[in-house]
C-alpha atoms as a PDB file:
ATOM      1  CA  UNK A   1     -56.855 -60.448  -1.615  1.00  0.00           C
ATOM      2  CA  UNK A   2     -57.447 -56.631  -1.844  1.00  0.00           C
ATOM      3  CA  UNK A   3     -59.577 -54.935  -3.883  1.00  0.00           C
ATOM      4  CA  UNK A   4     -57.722 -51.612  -6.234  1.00  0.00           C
ATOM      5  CA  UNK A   5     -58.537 -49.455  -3.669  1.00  0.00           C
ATOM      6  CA  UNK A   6     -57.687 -51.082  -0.360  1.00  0.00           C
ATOM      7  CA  UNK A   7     -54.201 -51.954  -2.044  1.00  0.00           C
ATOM      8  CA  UNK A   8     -53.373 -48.247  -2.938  1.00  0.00           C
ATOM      9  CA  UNK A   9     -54.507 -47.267   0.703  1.00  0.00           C
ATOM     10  CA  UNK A  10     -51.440 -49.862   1.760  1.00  0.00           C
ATOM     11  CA  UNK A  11     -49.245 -49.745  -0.983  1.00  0.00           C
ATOM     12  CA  UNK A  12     -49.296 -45.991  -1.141  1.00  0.00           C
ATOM     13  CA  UNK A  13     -49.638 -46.162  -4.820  1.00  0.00           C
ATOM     14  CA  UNK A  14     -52.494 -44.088  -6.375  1.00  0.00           C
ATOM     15  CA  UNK A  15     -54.795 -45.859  -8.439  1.00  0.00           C
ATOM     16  CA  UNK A  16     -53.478 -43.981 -11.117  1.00  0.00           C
ATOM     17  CA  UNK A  17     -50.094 -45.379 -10.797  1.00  0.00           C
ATOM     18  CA  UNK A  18     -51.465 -49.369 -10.354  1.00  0.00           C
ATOM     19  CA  UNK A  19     -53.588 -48.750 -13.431  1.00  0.00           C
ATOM     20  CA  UNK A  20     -49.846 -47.647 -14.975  1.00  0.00           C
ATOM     21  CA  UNK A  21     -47.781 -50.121 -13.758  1.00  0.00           C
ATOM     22  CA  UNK A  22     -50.276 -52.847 -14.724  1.00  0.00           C
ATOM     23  CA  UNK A  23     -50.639 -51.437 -18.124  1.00  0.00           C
ATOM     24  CA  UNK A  24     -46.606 -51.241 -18.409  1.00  0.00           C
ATOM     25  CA  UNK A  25     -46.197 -55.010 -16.893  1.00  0.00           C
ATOM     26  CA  UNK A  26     -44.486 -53.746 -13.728  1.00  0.00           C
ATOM     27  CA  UNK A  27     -47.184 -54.748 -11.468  1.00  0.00           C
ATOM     28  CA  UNK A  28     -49.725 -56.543 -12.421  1.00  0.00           C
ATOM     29  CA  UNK A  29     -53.064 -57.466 -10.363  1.00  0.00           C
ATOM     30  CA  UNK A  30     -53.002 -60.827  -9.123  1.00  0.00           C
ATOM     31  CA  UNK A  31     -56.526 -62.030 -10.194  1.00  0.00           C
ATOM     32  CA  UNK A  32     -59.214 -59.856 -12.282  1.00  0.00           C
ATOM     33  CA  UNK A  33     -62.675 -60.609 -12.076  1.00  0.00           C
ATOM     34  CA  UNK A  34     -63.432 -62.093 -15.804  1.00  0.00           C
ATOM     35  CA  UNK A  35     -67.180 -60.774 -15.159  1.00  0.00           C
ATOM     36  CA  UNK A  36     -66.992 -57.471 -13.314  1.00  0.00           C
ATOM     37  CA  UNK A  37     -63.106 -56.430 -14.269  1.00  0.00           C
ATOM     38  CA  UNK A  38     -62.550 -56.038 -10.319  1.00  0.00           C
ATOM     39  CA  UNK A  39     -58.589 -55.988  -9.679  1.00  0.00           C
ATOM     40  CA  UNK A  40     -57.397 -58.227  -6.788  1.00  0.00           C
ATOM     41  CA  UNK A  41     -53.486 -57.743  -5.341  1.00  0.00           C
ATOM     42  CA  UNK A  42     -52.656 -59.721  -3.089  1.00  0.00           C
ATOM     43  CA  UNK A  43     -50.357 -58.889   0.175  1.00  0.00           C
ATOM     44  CA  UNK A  44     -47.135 -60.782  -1.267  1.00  0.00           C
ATOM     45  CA  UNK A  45     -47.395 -58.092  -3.282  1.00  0.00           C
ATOM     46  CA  UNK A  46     -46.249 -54.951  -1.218  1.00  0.00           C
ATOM     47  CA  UNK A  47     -42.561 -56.614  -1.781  1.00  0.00           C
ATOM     48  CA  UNK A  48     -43.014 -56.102  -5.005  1.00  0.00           C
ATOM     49  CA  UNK A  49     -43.940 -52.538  -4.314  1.00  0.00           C
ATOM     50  CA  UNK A  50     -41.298 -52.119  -2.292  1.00  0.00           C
ATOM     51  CA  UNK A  51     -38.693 -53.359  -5.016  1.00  0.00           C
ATOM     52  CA  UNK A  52     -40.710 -50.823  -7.045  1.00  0.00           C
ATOM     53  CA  UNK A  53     -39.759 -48.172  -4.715  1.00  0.00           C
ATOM     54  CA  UNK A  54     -36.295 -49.129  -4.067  1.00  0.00           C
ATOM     55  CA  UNK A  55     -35.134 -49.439  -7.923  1.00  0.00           C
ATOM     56  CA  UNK A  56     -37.074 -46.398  -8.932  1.00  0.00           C
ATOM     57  CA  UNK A  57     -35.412 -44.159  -5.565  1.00  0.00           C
ATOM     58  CA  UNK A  58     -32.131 -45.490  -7.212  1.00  0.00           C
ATOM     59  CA  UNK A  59     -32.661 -44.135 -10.045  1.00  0.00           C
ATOM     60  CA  UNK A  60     -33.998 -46.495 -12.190  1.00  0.00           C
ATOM     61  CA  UNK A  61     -36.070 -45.602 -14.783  1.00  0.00           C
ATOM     62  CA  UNK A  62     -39.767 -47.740 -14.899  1.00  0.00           C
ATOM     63  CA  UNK A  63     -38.759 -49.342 -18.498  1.00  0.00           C
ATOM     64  CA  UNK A  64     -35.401 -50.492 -16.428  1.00  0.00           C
ATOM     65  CA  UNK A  65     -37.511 -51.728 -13.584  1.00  0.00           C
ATOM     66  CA  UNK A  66     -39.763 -53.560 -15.839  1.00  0.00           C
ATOM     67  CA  UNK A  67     -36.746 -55.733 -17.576  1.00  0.00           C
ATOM     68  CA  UNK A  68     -35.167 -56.279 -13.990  1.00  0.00           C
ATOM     69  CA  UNK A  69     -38.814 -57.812 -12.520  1.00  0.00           C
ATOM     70  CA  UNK A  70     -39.122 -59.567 -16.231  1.00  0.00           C
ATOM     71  CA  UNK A  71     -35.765 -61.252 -15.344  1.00  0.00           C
ATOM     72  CA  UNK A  72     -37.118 -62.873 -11.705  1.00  0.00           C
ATOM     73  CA  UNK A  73     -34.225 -61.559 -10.106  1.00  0.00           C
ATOM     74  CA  UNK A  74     -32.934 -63.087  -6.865  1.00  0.00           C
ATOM     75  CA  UNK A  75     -33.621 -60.760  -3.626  1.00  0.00           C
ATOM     76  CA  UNK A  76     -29.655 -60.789  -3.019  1.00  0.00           C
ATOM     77  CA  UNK A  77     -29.147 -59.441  -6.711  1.00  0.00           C
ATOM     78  CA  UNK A  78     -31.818 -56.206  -6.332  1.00  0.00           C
ATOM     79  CA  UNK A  79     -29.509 -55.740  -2.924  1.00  0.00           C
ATOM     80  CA  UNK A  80     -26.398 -56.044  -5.105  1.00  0.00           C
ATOM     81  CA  UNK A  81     -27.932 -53.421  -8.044  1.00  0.00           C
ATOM     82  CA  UNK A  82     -29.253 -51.310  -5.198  1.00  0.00           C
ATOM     83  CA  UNK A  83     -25.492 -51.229  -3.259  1.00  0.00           C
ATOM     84  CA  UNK A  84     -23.887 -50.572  -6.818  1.00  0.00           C
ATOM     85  CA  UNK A  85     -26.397 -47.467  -7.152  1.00  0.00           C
ATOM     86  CA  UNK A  86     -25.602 -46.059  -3.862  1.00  0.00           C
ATOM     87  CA  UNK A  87     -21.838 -46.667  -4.341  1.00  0.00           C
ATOM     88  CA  UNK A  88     -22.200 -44.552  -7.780  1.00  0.00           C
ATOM     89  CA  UNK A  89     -24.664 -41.925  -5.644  1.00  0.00           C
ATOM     90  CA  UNK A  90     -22.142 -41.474  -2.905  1.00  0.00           C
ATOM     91  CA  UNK A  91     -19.266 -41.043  -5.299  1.00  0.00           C
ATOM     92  CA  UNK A  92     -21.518 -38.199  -7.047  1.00  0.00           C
ATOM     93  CA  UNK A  93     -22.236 -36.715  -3.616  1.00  0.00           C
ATOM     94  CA  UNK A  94     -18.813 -36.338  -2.974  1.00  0.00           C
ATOM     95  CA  UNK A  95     -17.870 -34.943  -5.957  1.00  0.00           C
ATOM     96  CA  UNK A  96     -21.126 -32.390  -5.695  1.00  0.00           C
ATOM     97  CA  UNK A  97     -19.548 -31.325  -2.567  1.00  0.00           C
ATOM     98  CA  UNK A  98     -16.033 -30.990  -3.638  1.00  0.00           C
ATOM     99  CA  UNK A  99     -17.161 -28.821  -6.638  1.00  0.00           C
ATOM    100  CA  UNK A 100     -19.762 -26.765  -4.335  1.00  0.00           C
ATOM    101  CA  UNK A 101     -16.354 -26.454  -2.147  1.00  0.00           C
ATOM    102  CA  UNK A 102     -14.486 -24.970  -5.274  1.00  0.00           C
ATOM    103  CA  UNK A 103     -17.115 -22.928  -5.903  1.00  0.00           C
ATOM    104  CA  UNK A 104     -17.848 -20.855  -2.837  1.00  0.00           C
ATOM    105  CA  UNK A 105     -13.742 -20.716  -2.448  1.00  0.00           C
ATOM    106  CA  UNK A 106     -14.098 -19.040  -6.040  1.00  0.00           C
ATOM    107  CA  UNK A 107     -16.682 -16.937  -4.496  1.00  0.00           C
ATOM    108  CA  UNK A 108     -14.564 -15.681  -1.678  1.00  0.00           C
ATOM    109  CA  UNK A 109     -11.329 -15.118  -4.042  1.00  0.00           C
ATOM    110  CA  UNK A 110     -13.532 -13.049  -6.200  1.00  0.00           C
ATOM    111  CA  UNK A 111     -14.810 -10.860  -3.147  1.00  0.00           C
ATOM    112  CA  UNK A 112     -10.855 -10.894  -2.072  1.00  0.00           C
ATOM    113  CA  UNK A 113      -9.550  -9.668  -5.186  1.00  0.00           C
ATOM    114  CA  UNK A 114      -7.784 -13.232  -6.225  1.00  0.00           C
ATOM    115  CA  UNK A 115      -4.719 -14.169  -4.611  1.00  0.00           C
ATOM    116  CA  UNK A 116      -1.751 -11.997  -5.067  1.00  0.00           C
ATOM    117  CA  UNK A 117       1.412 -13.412  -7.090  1.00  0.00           C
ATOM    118  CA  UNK A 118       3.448 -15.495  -4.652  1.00  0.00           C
ATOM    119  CA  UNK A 119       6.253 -13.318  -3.117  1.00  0.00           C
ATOM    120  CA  UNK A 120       5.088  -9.833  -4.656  1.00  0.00           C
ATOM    121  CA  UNK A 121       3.498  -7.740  -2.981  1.00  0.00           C
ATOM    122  CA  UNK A 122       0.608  -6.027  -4.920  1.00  0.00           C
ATOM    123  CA  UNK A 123      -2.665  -3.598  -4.227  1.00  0.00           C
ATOM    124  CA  UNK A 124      -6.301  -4.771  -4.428  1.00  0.00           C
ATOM    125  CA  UNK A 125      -9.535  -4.047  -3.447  1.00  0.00           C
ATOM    126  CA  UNK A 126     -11.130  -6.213  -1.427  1.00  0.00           C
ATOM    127  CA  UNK A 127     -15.035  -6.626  -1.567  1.00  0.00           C
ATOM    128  CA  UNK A 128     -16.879  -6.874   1.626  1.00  0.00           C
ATOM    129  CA  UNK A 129     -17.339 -10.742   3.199  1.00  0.00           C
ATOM    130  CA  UNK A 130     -20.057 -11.789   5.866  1.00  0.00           C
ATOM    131  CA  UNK A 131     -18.413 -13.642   8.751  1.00  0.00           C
ATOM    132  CA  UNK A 132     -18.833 -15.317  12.087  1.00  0.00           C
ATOM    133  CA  UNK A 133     -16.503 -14.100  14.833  1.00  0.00           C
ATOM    134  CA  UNK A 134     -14.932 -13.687  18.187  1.00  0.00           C
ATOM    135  CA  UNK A 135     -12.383 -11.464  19.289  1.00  0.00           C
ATOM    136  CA  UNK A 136     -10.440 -11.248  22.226  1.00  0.00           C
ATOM    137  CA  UNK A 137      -6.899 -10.272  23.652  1.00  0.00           C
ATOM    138  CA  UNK A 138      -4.462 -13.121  24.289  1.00  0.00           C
ATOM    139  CA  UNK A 139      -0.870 -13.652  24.980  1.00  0.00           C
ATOM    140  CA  UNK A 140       0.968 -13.870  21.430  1.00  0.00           C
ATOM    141  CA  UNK A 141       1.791 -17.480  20.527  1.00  0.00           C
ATOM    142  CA  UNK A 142      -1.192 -18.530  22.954  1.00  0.00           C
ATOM    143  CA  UNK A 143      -2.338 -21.647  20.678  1.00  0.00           C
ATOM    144  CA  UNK A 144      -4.387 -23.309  23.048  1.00  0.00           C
ATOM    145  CA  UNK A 145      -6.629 -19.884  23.722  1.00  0.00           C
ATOM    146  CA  UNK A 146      -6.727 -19.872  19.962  1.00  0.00           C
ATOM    147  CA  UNK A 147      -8.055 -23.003  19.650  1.00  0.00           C
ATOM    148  CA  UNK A 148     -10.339 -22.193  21.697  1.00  0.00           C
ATOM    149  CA  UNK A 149     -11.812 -19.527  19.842  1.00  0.00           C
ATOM    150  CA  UNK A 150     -11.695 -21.072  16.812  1.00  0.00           C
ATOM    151  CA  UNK A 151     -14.198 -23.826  18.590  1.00  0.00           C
ATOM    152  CA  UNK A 152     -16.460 -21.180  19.906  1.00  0.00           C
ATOM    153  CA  UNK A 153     -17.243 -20.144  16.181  1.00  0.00           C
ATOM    154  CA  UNK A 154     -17.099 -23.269  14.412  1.00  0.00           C
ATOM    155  CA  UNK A 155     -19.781 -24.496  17.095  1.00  0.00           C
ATOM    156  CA  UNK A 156     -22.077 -21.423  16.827  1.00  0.00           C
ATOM    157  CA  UNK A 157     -22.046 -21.902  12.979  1.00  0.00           C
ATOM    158  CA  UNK A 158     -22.781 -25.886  13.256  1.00  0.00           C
ATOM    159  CA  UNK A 159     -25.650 -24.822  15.997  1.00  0.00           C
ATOM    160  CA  UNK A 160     -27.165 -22.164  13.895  1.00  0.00           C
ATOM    161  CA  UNK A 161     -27.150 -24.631  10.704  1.00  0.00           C
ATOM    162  CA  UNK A 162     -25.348 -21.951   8.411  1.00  0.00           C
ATOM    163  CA  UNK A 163     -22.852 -22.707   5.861  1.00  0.00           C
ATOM    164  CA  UNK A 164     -18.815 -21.933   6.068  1.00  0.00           C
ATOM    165  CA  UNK A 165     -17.015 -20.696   2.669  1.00  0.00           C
ATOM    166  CA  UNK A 166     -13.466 -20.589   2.699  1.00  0.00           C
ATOM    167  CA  UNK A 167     -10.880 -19.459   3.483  1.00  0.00           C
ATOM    168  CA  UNK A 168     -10.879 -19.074   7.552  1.00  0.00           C
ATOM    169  CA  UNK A 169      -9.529 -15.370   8.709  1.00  0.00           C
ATOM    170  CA  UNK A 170      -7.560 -13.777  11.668  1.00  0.00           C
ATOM    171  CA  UNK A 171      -8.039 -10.444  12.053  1.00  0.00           C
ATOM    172  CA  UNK A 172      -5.168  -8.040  14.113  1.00  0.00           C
ATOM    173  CA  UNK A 173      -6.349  -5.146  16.559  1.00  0.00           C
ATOM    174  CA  UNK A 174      -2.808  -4.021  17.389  1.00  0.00           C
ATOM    175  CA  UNK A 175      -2.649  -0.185  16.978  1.00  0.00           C
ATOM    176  CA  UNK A 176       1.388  -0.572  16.071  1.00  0.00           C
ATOM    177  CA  UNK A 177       1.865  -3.501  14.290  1.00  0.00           C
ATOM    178  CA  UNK A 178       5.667  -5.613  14.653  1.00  0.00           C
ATOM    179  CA  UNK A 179       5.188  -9.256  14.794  1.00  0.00           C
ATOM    180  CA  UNK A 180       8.378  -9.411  16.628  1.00  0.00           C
ATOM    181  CA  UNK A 181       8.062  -7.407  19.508  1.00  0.00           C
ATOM    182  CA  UNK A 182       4.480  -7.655  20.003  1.00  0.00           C
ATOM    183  CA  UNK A 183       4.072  -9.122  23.657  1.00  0.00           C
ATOM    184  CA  UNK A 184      -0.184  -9.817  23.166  1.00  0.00           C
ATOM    185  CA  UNK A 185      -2.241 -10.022  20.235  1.00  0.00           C
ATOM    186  CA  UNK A 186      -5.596  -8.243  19.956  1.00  0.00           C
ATOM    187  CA  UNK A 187      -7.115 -11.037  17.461  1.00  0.00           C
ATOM    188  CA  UNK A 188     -10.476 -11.385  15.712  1.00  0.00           C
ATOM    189  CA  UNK A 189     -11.010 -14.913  14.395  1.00  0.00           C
ATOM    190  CA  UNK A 190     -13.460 -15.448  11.785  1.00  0.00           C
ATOM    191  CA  UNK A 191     -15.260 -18.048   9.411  1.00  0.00           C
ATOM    192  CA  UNK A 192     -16.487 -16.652   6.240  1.00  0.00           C
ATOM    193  CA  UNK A 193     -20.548 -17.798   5.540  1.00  0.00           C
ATOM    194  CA  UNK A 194     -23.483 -17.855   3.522  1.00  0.00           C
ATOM    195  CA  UNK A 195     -25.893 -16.181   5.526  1.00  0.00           C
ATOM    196  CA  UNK A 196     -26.693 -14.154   8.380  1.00  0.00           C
ATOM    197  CA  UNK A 197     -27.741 -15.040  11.973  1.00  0.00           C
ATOM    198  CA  UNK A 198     -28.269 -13.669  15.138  1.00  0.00           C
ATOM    199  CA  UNK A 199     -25.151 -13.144  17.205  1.00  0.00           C
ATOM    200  CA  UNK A 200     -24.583 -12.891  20.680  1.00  0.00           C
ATOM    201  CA  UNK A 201     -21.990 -11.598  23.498  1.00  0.00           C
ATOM    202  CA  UNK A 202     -19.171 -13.801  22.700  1.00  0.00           C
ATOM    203  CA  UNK A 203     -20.115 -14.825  18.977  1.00  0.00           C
ATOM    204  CA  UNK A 204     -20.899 -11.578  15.961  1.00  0.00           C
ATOM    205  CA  UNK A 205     -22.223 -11.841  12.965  1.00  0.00           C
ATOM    206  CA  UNK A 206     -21.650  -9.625  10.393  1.00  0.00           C
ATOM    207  CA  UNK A 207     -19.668  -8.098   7.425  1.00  0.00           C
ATOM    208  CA  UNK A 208     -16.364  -7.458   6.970  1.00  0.00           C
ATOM    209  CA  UNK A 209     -16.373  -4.422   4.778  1.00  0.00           C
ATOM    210  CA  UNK A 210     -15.189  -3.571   1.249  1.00  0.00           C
ATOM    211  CA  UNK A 211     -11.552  -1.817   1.322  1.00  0.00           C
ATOM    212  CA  UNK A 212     -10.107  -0.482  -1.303  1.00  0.00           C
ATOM    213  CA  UNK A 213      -6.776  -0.316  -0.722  1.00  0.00           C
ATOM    214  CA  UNK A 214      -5.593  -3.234   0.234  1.00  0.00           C
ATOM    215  CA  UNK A 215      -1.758  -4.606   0.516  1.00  0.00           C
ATOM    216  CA  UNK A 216      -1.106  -8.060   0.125  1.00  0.00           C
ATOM    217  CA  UNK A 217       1.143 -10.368  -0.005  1.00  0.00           C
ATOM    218  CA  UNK A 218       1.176 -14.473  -0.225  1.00  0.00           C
ATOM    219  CA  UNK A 219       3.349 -15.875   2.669  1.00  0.00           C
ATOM    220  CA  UNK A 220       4.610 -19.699   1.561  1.00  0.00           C
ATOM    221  CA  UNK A 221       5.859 -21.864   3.831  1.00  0.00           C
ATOM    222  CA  UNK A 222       5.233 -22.281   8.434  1.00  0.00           C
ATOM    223  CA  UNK A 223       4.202 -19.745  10.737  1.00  0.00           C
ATOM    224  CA  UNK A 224       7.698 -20.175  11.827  1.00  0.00           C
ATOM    225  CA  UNK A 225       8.908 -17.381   9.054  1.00  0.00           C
ATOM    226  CA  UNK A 226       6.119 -15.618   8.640  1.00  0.00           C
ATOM    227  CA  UNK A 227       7.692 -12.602  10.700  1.00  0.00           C
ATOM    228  CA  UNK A 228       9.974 -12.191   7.844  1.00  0.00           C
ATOM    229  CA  UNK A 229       7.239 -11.550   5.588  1.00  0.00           C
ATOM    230  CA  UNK A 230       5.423  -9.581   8.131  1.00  0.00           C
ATOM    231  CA  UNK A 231       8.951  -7.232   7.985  1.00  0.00           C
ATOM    232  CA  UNK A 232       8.724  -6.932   4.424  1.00  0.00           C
ATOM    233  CA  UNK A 233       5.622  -5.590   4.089  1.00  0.00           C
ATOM    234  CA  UNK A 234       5.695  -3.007   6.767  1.00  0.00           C
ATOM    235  CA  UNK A 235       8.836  -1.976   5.237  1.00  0.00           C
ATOM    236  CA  UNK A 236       7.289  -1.654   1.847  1.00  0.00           C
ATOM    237  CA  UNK A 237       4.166   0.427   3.452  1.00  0.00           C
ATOM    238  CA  UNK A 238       6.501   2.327   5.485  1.00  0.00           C
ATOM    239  CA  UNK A 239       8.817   3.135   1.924  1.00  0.00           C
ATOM    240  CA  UNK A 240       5.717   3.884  -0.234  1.00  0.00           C
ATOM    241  CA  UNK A 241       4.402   6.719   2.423  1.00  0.00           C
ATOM    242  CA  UNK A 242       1.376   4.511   3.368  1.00  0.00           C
ATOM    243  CA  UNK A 243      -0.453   4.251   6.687  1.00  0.00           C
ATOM    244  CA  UNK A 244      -1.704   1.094   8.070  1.00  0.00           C
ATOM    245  CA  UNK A 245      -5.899   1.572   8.220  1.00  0.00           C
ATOM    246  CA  UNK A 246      -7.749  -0.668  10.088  1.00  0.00           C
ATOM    247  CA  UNK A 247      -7.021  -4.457  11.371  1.00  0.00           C
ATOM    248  CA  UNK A 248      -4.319  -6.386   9.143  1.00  0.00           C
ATOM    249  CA  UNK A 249      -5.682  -9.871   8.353  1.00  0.00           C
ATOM    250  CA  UNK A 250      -4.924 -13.174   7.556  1.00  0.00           C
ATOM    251  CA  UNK A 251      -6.425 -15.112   5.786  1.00  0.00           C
ATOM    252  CA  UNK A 252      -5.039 -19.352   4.969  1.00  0.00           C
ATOM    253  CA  UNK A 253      -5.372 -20.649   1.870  1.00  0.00           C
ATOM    254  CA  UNK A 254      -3.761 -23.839   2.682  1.00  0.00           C
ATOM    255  CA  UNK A 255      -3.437 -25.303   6.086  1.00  0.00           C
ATOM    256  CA  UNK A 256      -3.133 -28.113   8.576  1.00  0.00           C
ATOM    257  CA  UNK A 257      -6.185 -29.022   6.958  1.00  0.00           C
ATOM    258  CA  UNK A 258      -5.187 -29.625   3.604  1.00  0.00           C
ATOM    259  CA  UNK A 259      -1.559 -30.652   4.415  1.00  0.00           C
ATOM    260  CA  UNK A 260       1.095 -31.960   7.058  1.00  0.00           C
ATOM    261  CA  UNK A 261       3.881 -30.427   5.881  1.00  0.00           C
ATOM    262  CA  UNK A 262       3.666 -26.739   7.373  1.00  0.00           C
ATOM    263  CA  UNK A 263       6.052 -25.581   4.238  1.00  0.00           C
ATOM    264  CA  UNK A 264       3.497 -26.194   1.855  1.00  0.00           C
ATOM    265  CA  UNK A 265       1.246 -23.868   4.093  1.00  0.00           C
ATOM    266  CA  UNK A 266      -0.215 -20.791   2.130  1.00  0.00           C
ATOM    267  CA  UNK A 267      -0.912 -17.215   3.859  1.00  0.00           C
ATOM    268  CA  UNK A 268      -2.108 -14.319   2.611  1.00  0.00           C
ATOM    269  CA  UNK A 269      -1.688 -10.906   4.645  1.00  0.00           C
ATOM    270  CA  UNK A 270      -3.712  -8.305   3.973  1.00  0.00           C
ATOM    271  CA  UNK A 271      -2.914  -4.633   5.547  1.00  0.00           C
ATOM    272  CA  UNK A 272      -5.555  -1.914   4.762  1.00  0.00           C
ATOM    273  CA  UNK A 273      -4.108   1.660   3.954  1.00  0.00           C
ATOM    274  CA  UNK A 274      -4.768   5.088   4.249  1.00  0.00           C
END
């Protein structure tokens, strides 16, 4: 048997807390002293404690805990209240992270100026976004070299513990633009984030900035057809006596990650002018 004292010191309850729980039936000494008071626990005990712990980590609140211990219940049917719990935590974990998702997508369309009506191709400005990148200068159409860069951020931003938003970006260096005739790509590819870190030869950090004239336009369906969008656009810039100004990008609303069928992909382009 243990004094009050000694069974806080193994418990991990403060004597506070035994002198509550006592009071409120959920743990009550074993034996007390009828001539100096003295509280005695004794080590069979601790599983109670532990039950204790368990129910109220769950969520439990102590007048809940105190019915369930009233009832005697079984060791297999705490287990089975304590699985039911972290089914109904995991559930609200996911759907915690699917709204956090939502949210920081929300984020990024607000810094992007929302997405532009499907098929029209509209003016924005475009707010400026904090990204992890690499850039380099690859054979168009080079997916595995693409891959590869895409792997070189994603593992920089899972090293450096930093948070993604969506959507994902590439970013096009070509001083004449034609998606048809280009022979290489000069490509920037980029993961929106959260917050900054320190970069380094093959990996930057930093922000995109704001632009104010931006042309967009939302490209539905596979990369396959894309050029024809591509076309369209640089027709329209070249009609409305505008000059392209900086990289164009792209940014993918909806990809292999979020669907098999490449027609259901969604693309926005984005060409800055001048």
């Amino acid at each position: 048997m243990f004094k009050i004292g000694e069974f806080s010191n193994i418990s991990g309850l403060s004597i506070n807390t035994l002198h509550h729980y006592n009071e409120i039936g959920i743990l009550k000494p074993e034996q007390v002293d009828r001539f100096t008071g003295y509280r005695y626990y004794s080590a069979l005990q601790l599983v109670t404690v532990n039950k204790i712990m368990a129910l109220k980590d769950a969520g439990f609140s102590l007048n809940e805990i105190s019915k369930i211990l009233y009832s005697l219940p079984s060791t297999n049917n705490i287990i089975l209240m304590l699985e039911d719990k972290a089914e109904t935590l995991e559930q609200a974990l996911k759907n915690e992270f699917e709204r956090l998702n939502r949210l920081r997508t929300n984020i990024f369309l607000i810094k992007n100026g929302g997405v532009p009506i499907m098929n029209e191709i509209t003016i924005k400005r475009v707010e400026p976004i904090l990204i992890v990148s690499t850039r380099k200068n690859i054979k168009k159409g080079d997916l595995e070299e693409d891959r590869k860069m895409w792997s070189a951020v994603n593992g920089f931003i899972d090293k450096a513990e930093i948070k993604r938003t969506f959507p994902c970006i590439t970013l096009y260096y070509n001083s004449t633009w034609n998606w048809e005739t280009a022979k290489s790509w000069d490509i920037e590819v980029a993961e929106p984030v959260t917050k900054c870190a320190a970069g380094n030869d093959i990996i930057k950090v930093y922000e995109l900035p704001a632009v104010d004239k931006m042309a967009c336009v939302v490209h539905h369906g596979s990369f396959n057809t894309i050029g024809e969008t591509y076309k369209a656009i640089s027709q329209w810039i070249e009609k409305n006596n505008y000059m392209i100004n900086g990289p164009v990008r792209e940014i993918y609303h909806k990809g292999e990650w979020a669907t098999s069928n490449p027609e259901e992909y969604i693309t926005e382009l984005q060409f800055p002018l001048a």
